[in-house]
C-alpha atoms as a PDB file:
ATOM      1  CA  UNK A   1     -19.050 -18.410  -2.590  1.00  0.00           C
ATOM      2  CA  UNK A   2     -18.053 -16.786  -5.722  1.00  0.00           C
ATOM      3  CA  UNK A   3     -19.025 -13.897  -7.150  1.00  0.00           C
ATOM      4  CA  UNK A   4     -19.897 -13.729 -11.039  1.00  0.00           C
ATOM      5  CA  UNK A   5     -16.933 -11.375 -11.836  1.00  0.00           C
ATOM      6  CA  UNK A   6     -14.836 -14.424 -10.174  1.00  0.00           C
ATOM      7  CA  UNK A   7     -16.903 -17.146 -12.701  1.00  0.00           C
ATOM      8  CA  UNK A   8     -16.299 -14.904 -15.292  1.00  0.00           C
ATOM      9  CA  UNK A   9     -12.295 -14.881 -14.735  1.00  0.00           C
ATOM     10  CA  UNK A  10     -12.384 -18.182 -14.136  1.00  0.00           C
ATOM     11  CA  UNK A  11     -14.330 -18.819 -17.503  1.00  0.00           C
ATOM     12  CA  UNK A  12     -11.876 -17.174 -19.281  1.00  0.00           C
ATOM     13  CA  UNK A  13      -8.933 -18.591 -17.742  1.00  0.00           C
ATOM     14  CA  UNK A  14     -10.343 -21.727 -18.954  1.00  0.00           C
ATOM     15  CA  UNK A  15     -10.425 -20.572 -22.362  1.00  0.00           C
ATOM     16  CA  UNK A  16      -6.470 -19.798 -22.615  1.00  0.00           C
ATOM     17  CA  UNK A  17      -3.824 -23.013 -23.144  1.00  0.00           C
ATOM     18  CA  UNK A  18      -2.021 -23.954 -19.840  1.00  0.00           C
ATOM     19  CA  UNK A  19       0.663 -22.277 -20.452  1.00  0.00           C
ATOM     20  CA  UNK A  20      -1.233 -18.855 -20.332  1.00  0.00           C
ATOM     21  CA  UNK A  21      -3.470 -19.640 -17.760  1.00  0.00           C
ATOM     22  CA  UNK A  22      -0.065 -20.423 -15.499  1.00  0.00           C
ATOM     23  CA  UNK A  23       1.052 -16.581 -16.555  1.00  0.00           C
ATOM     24  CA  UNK A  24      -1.979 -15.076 -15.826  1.00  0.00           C
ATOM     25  CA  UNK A  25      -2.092 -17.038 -12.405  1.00  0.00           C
ATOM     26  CA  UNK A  26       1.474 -15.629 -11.380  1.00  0.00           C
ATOM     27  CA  UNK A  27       0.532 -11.978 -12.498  1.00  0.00           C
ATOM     28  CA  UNK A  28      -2.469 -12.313 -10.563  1.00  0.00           C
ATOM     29  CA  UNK A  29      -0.425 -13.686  -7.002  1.00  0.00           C
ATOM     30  CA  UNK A  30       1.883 -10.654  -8.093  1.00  0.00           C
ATOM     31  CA  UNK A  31      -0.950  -8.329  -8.661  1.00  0.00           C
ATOM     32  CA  UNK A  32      -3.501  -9.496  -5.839  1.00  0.00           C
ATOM     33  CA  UNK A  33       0.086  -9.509  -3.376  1.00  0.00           C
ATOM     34  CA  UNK A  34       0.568  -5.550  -4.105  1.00  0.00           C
ATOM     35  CA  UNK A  35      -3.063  -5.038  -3.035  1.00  0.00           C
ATOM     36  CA  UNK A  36      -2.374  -6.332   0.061  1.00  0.00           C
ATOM     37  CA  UNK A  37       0.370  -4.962   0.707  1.00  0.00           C
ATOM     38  CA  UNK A  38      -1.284  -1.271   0.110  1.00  0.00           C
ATOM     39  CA  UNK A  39      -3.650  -2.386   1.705  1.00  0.00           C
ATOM     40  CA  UNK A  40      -1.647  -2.843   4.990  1.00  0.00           C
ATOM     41  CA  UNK A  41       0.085   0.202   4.281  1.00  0.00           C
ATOM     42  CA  UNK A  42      -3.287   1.910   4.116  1.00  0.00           C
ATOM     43  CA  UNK A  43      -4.381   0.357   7.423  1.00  0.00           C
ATOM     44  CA  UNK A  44      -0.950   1.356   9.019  1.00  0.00           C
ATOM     45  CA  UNK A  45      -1.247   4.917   8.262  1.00  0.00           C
ATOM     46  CA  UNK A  46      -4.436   5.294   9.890  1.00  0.00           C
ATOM     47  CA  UNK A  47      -3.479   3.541  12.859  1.00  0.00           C
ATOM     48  CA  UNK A  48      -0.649   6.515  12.806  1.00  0.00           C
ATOM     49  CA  UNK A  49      -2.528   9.450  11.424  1.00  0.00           C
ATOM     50  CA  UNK A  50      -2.903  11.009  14.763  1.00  0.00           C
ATOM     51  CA  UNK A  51       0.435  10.433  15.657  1.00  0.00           C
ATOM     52  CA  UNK A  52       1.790  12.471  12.590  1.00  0.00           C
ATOM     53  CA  UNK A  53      -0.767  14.817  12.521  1.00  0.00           C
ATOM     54  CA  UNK A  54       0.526  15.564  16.423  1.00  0.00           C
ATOM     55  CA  UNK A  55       4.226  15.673  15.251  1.00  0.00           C
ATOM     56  CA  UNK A  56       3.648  18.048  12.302  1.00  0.00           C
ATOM     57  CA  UNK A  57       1.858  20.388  14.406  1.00  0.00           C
ATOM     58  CA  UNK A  58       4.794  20.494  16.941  1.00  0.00           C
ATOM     59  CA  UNK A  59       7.424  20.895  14.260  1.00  0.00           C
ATOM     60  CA  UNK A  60       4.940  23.985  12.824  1.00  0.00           C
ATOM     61  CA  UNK A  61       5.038  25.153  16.628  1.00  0.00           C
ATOM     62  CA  UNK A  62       8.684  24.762  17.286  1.00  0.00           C
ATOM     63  CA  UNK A  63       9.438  26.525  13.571  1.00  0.00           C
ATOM     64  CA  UNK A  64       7.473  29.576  14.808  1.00  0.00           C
ATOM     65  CA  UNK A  65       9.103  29.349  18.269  1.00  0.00           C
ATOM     66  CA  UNK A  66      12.458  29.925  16.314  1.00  0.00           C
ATOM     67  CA  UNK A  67      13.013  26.887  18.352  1.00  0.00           C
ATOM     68  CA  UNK A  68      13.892  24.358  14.838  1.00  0.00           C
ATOM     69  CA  UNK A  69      17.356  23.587  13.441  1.00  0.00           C
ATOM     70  CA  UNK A  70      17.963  22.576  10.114  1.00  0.00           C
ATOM     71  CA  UNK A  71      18.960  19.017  10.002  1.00  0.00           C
ATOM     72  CA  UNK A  72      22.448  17.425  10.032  1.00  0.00           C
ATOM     73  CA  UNK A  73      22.397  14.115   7.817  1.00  0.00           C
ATOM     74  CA  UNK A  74      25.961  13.442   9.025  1.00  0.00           C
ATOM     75  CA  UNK A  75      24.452  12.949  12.541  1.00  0.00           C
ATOM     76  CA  UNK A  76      21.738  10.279  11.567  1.00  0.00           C
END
C-alpha cells in the first residue's frame, strides 16, 4: 500500500543513475533510522514523564526544606 508521496520518491529515484539512487538509499536508512530512534526516545519520555515530574517536585520540596546539598561529582 503506498502512498503517492512514496510513488513519487520512488519515481524519482528511478530517474537518478545507480550510483545515486544507492546514496540516496543509504541517506534515507540513515535518515529514516534517526526517526526512529526519536521516536523511541519520544515514547520513552512519556512513559517517564510522571516519574520526573514527581522527582522535580521533591527536589523543589527538599530545596525549600533547606533539606538539599549541592552535589559532589567526586562521589558519583
Amino acid at each position: 500500500m503506498a502512498s503517492t508521496a512514496i510513488a513519487t520518491v520512488v519515481k524519482m529515484l528511478e530517474s537518478l543513475p545507480e550510483a545515486l539512487q544507492d546514496q540516496v538509499v543509504e541517506h534515507l536508512r540513515e535518515y529514516l533510522a534517526d526517526l526512529q530512534d526519536e521516536l523511541e526516545w519520544q515514547r520513552l519520555f512519556q512513559q517517564t514523564q510522571h516519574q520526573l515530574v514527581t522527582a522535580a517536585r521533591r527536589a523543589r520540596q527538599e530545596i525549600a526544606e533547606g533539606l538539599a546539598r549541592p552535589m559532589d561529582y567526586d562521589q558519583l
